[in-house]
PDB file of N, CA and C in Angstrom:
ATOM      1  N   UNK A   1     102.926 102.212 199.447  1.00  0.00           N
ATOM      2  CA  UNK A   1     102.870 100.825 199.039  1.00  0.00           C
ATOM      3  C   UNK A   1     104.000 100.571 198.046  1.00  0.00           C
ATOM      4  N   UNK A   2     105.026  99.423 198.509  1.00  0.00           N
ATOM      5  CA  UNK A   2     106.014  99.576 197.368  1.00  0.00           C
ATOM      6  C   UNK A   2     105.707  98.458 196.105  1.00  0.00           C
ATOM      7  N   UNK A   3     106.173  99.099 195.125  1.00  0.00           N
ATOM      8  CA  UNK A   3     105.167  98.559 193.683  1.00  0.00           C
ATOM      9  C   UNK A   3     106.247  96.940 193.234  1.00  0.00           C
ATOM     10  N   UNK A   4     105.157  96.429 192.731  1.00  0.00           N
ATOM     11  CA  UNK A   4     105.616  94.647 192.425  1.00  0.00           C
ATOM     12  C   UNK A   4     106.309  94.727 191.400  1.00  0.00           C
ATOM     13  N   UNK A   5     106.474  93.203 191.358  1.00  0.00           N
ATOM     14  CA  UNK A   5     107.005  92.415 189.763  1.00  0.00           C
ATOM     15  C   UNK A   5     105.931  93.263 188.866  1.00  0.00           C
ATOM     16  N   UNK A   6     104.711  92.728 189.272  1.00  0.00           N
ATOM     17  CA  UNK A   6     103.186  92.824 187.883  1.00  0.00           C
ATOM     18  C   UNK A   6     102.576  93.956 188.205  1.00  0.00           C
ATOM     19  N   UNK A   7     103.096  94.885 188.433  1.00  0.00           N
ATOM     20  CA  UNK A   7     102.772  96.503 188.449  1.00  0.00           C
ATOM     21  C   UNK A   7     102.957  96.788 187.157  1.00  0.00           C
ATOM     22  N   UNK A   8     102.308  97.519 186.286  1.00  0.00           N
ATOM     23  CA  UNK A   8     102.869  98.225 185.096  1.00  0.00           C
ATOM     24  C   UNK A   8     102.892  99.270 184.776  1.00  0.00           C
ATOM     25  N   UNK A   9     104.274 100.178 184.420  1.00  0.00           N
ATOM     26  CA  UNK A   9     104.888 101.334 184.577  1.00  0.00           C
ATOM     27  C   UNK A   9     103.635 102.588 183.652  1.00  0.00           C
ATOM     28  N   UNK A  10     103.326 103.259 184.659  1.00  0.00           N
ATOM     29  CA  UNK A  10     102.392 104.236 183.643  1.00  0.00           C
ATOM     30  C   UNK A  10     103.256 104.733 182.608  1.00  0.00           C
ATOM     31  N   UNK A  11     104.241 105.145 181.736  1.00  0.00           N
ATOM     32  CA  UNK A  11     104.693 105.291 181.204  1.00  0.00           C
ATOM     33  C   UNK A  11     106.264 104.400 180.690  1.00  0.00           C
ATOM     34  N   UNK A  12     105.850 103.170 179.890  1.00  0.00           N
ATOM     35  CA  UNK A  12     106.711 102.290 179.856  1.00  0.00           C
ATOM     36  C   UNK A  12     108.196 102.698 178.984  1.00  0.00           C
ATOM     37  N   UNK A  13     109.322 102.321 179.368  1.00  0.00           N
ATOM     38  CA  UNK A  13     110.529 102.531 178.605  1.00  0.00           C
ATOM     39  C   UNK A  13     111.098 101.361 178.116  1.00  0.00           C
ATOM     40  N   UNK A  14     110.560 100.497 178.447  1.00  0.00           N
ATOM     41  CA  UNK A  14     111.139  99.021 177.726  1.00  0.00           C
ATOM     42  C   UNK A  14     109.801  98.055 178.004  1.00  0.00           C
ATOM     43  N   UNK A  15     109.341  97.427 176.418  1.00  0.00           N
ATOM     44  CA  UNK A  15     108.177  97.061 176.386  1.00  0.00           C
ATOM     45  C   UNK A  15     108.428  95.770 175.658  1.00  0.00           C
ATOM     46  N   UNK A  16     108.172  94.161 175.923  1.00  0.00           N
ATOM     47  CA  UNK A  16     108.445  92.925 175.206  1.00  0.00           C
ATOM     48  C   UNK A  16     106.756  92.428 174.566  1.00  0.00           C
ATOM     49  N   UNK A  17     106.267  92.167 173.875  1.00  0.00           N
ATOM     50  CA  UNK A  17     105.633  91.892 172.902  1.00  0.00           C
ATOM     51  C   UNK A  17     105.730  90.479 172.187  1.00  0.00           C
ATOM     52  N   UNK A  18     104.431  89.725 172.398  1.00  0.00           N
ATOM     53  CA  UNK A  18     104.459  88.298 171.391  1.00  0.00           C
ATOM     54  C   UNK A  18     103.275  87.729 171.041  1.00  0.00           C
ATOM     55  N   UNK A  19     103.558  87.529 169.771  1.00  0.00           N
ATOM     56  CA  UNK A  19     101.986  86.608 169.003  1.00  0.00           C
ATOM     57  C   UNK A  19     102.422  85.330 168.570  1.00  0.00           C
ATOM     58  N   UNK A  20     101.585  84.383 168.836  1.00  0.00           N
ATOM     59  CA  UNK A  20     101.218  83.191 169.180  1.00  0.00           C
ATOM     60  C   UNK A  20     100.328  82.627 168.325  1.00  0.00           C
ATOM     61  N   UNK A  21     100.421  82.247 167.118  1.00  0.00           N
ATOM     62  CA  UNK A  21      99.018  81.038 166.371  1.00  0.00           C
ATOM     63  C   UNK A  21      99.444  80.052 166.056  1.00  0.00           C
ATOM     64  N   UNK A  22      99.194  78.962 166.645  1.00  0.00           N
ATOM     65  CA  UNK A  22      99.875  77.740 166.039  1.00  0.00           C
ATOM     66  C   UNK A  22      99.114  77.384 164.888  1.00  0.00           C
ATOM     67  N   UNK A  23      97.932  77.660 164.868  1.00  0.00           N
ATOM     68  CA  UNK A  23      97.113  77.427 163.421  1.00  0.00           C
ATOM     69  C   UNK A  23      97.838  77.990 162.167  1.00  0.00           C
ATOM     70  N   UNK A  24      98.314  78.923 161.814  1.00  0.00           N
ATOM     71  CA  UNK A  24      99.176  79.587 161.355  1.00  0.00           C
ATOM     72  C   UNK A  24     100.666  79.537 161.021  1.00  0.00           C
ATOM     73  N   UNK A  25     101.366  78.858 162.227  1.00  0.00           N
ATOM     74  CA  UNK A  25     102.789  78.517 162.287  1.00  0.00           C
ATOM     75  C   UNK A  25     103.073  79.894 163.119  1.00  0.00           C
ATOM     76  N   UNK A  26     102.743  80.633 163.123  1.00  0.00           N
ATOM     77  CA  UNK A  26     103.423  81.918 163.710  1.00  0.00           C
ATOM     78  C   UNK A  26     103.994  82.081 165.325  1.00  0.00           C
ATOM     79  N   UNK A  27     104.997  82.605 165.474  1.00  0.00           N
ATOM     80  CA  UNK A  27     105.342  82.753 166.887  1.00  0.00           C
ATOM     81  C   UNK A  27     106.503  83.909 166.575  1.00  0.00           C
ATOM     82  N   UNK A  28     106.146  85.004 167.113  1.00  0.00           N
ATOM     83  CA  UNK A  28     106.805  86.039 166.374  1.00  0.00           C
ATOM     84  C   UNK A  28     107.043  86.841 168.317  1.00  0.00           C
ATOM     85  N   UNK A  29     108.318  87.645 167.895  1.00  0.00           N
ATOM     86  CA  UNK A  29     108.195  88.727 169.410  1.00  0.00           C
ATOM     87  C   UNK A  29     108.657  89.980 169.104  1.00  0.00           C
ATOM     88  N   UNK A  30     108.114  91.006 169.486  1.00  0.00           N
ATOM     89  CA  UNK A  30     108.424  92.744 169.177  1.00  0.00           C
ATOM     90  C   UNK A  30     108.845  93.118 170.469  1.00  0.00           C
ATOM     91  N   UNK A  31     109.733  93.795 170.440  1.00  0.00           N
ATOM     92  CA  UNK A  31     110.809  94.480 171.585  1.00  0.00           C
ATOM     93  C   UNK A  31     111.024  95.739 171.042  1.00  0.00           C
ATOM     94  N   UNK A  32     110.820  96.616 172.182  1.00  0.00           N
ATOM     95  CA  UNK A  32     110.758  98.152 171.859  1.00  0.00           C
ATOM     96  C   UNK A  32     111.531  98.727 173.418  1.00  0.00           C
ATOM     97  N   UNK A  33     112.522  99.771 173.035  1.00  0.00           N
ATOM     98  CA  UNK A  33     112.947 100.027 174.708  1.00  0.00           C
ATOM     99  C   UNK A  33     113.344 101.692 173.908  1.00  0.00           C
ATOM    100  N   UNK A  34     113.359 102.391 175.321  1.00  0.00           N
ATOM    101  CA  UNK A  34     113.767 104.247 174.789  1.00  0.00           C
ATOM    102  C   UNK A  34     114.989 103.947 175.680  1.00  0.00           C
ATOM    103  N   UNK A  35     116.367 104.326 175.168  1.00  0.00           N
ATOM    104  CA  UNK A  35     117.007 104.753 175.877  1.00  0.00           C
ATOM    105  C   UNK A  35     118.100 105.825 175.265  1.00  0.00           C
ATOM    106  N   UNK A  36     118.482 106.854 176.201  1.00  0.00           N
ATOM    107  CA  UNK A  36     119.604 108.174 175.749  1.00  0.00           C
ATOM    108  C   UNK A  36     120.461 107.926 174.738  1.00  0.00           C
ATOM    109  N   UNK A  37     120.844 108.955 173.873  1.00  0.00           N
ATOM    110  CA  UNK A  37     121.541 108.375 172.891  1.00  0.00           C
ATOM    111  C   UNK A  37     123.042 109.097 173.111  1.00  0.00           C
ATOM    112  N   UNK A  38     124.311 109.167 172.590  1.00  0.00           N
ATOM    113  CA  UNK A  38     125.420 110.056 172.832  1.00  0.00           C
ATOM    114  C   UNK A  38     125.350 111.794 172.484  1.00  0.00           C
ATOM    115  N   UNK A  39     124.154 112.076 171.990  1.00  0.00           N
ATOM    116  CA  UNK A  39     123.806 113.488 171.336  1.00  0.00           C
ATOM    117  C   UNK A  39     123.035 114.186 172.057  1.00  0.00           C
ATOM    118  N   UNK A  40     122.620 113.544 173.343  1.00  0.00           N
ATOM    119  CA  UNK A  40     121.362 114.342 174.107  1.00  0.00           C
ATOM    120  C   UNK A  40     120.212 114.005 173.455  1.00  0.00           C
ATOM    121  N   UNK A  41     120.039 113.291 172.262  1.00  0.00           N
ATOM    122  CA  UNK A  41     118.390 112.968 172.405  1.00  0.00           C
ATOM    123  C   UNK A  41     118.391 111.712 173.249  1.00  0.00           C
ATOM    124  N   UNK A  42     117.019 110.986 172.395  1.00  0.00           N
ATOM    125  CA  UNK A  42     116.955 109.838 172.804  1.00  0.00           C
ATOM    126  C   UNK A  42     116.346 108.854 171.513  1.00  0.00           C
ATOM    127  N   UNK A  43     116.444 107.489 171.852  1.00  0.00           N
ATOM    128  CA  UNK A  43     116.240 106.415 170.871  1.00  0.00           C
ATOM    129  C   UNK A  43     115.386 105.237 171.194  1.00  0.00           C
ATOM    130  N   UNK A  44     114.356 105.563 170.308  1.00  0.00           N
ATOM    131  CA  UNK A  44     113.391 103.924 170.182  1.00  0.00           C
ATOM    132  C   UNK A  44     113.708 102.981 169.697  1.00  0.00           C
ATOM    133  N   UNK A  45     114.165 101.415 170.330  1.00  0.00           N
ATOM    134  CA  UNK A  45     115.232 100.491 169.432  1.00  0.00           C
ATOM    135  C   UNK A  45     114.179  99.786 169.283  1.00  0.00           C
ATOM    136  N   UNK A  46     113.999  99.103 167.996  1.00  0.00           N
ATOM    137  CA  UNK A  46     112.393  98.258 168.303  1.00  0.00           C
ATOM    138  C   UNK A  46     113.295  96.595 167.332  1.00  0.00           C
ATOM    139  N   UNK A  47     112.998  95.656 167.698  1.00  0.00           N
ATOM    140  CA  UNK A  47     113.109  94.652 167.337  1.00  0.00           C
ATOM    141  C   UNK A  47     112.017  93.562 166.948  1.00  0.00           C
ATOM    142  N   UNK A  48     112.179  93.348 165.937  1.00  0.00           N
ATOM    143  CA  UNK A  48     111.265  91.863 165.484  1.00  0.00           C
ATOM    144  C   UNK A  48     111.531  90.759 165.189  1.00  0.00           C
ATOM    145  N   UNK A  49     110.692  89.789 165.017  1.00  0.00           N
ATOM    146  CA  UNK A  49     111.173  88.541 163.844  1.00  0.00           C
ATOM    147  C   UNK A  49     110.674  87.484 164.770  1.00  0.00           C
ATOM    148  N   UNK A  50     110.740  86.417 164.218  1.00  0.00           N
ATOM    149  CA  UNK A  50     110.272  84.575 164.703  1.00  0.00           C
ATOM    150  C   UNK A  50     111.029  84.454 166.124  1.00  0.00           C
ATOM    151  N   UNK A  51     110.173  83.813 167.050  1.00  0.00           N
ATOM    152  CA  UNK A  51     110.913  83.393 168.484  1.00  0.00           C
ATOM    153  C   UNK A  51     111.900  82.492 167.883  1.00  0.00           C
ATOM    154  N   UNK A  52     113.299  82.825 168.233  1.00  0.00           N
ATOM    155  CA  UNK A  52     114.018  81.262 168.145  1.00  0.00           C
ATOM    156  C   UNK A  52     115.356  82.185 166.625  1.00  0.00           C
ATOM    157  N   UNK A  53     114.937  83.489 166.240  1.00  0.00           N
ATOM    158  CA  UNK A  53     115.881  83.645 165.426  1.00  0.00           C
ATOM    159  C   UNK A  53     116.812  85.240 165.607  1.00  0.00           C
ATOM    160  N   UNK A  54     116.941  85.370 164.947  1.00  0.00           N
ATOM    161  CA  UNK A  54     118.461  86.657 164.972  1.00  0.00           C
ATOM    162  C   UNK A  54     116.790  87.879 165.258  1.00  0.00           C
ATOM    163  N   UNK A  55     116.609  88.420 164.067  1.00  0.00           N
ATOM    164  CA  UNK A  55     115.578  89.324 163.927  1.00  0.00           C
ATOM    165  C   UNK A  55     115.840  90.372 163.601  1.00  0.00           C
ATOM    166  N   UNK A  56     115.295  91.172 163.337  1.00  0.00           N
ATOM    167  CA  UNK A  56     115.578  92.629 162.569  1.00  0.00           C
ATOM    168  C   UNK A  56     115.203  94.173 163.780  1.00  0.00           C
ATOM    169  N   UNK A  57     116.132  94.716 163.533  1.00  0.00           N
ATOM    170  CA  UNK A  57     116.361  95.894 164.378  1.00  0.00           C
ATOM    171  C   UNK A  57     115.922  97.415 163.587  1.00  0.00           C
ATOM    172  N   UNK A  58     115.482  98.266 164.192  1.00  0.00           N
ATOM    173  CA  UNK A  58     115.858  99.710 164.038  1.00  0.00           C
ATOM    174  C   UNK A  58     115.359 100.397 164.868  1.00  0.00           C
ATOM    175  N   UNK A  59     116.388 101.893 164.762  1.00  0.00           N
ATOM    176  CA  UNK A  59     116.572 102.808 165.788  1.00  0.00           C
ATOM    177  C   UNK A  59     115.559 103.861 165.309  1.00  0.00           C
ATOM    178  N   UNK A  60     114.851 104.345 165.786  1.00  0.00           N
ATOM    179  CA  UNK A  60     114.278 105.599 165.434  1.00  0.00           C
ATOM    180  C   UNK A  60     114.415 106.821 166.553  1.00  0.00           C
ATOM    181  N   UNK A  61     115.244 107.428 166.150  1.00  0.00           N
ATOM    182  CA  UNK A  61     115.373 109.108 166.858  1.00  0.00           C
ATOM    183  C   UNK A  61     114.637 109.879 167.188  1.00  0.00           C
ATOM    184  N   UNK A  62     114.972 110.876 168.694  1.00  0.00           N
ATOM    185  CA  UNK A  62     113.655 111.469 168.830  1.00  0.00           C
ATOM    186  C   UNK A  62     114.951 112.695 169.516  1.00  0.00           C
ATOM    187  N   UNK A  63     113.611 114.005 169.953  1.00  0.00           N
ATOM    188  CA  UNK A  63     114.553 114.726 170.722  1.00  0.00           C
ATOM    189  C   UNK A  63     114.373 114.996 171.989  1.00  0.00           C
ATOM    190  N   UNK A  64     113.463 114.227 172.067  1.00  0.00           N
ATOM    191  CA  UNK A  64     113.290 113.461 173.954  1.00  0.00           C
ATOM    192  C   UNK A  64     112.582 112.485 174.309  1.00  0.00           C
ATOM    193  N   UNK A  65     112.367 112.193 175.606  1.00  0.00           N
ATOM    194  CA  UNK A  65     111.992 111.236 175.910  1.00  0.00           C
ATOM    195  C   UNK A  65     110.424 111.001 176.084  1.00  0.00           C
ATOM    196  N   UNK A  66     110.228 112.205 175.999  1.00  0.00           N
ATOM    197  CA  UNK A  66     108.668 111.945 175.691  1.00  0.00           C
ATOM    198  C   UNK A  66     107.924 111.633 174.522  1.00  0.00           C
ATOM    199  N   UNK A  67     108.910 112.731 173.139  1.00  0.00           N
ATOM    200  CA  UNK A  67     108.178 111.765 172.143  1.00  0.00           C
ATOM    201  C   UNK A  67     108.478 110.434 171.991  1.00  0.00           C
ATOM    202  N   UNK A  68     109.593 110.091 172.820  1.00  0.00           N
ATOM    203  CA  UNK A  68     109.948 108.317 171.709  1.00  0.00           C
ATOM    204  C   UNK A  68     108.823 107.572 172.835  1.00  0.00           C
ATOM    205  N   UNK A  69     108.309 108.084 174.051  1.00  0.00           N
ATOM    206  CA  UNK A  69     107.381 107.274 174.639  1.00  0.00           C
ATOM    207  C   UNK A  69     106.070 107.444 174.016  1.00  0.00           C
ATOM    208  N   UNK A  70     105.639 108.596 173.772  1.00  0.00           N
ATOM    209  CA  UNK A  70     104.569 108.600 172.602  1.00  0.00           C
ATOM    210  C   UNK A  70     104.754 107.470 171.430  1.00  0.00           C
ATOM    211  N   UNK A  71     105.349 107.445 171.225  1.00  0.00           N
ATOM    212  CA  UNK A  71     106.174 106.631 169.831  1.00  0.00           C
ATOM    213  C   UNK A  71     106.225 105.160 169.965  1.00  0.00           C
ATOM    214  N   UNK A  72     106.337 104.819 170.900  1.00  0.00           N
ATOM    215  CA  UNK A  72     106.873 103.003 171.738  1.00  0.00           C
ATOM    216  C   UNK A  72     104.638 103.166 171.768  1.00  0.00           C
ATOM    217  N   UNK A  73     104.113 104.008 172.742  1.00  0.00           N
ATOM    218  CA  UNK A  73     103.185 103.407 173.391  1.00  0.00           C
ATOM    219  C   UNK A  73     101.851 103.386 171.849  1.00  0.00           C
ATOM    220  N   UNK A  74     102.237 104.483 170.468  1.00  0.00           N
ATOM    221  CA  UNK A  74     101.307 104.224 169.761  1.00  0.00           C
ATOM    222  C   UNK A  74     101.785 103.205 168.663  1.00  0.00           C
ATOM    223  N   UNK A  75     102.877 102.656 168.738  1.00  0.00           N
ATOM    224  CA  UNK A  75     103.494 101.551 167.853  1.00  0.00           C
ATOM    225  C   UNK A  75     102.976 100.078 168.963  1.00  0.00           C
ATOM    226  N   UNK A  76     102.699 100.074 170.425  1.00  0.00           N
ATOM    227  CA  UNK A  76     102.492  99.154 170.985  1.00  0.00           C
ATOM    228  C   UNK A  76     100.371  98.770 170.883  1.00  0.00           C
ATOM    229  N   UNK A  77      99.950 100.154 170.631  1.00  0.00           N
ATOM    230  CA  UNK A  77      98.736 100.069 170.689  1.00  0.00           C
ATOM    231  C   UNK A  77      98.613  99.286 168.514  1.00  0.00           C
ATOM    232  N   UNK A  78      99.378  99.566 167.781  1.00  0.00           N
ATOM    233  CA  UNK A  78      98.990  99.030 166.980  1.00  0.00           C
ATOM    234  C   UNK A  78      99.473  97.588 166.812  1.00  0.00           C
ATOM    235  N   UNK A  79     100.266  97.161 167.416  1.00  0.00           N
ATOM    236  CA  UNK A  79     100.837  95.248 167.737  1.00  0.00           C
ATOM    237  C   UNK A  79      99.326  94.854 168.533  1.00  0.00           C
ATOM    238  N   UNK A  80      99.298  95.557 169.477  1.00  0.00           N
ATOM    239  CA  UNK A  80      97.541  94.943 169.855  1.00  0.00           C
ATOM    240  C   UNK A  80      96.738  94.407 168.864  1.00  0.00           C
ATOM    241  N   UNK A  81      96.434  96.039 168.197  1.00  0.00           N
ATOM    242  CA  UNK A  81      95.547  95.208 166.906  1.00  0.00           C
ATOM    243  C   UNK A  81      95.674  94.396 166.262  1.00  0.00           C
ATOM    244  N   UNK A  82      96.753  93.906 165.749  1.00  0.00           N
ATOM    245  CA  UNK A  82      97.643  92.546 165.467  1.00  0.00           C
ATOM    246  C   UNK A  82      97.891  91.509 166.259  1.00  0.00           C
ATOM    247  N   UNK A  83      96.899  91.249 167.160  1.00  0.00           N
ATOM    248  CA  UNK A  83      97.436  90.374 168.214  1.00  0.00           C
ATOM    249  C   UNK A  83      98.638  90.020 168.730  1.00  0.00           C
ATOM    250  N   UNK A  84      99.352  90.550 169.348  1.00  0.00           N
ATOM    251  CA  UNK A  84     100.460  90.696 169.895  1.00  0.00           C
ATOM    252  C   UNK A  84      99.822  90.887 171.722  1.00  0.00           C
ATOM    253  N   UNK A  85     100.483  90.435 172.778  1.00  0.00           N
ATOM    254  CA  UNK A  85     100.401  90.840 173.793  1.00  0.00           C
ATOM    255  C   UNK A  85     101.470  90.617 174.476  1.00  0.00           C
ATOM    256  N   UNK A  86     101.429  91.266 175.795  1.00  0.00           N
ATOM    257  CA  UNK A  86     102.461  90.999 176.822  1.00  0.00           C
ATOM    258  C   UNK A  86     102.910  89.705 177.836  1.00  0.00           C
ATOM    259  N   UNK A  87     102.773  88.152 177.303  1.00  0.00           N
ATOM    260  CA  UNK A  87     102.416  87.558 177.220  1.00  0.00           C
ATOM    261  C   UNK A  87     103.805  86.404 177.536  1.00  0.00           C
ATOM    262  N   UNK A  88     105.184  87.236 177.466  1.00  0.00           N
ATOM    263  CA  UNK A  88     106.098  86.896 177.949  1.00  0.00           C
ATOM    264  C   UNK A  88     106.014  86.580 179.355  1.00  0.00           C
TER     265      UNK A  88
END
């Protein structure tokens, strides 16, 4: 069976993230992706900040690709708890 648009990757490498309260004012989006770095590891780039502005970046290093997916999927399970979803 070949897999869709709305299939979702058992092990994700690029993950978009957004919370939504208008009661609040808030409209915020988290972006997280693993990709190779020039050294043979690899890198979790995670991005934040308000829909609509620049936003704030950082890289966090790993020495493969499995921990930075460990890393993306328990940084994505705590935006949950924060209401955040996939919602893009």
């Amino acid at each position: 069976m070949p897999p869709t648009d709305d299939q979702h990757e058992v092990f994700p490498t690029r993950l978009k993230l957004r919370r939504n309260d208008p009661v609040r004012n808030m409209c915020r989006f988290y972006l997280m992706q693993v990709q190779p770095d020039l050294f043979g590891g690899v890198s979790l780039i995670r991005e934040w900040g308000r829909i609509g502005s620049g936003g704030r970046t950082l890289v966090e290093h790993h020495a493969d690709e499995g921990t930075a997916i460990t890393s993306l999927l328990r940084m994505a399970r705590t935006k949950a708890r924060r209401g955040y979803d996939d919602g893009f």
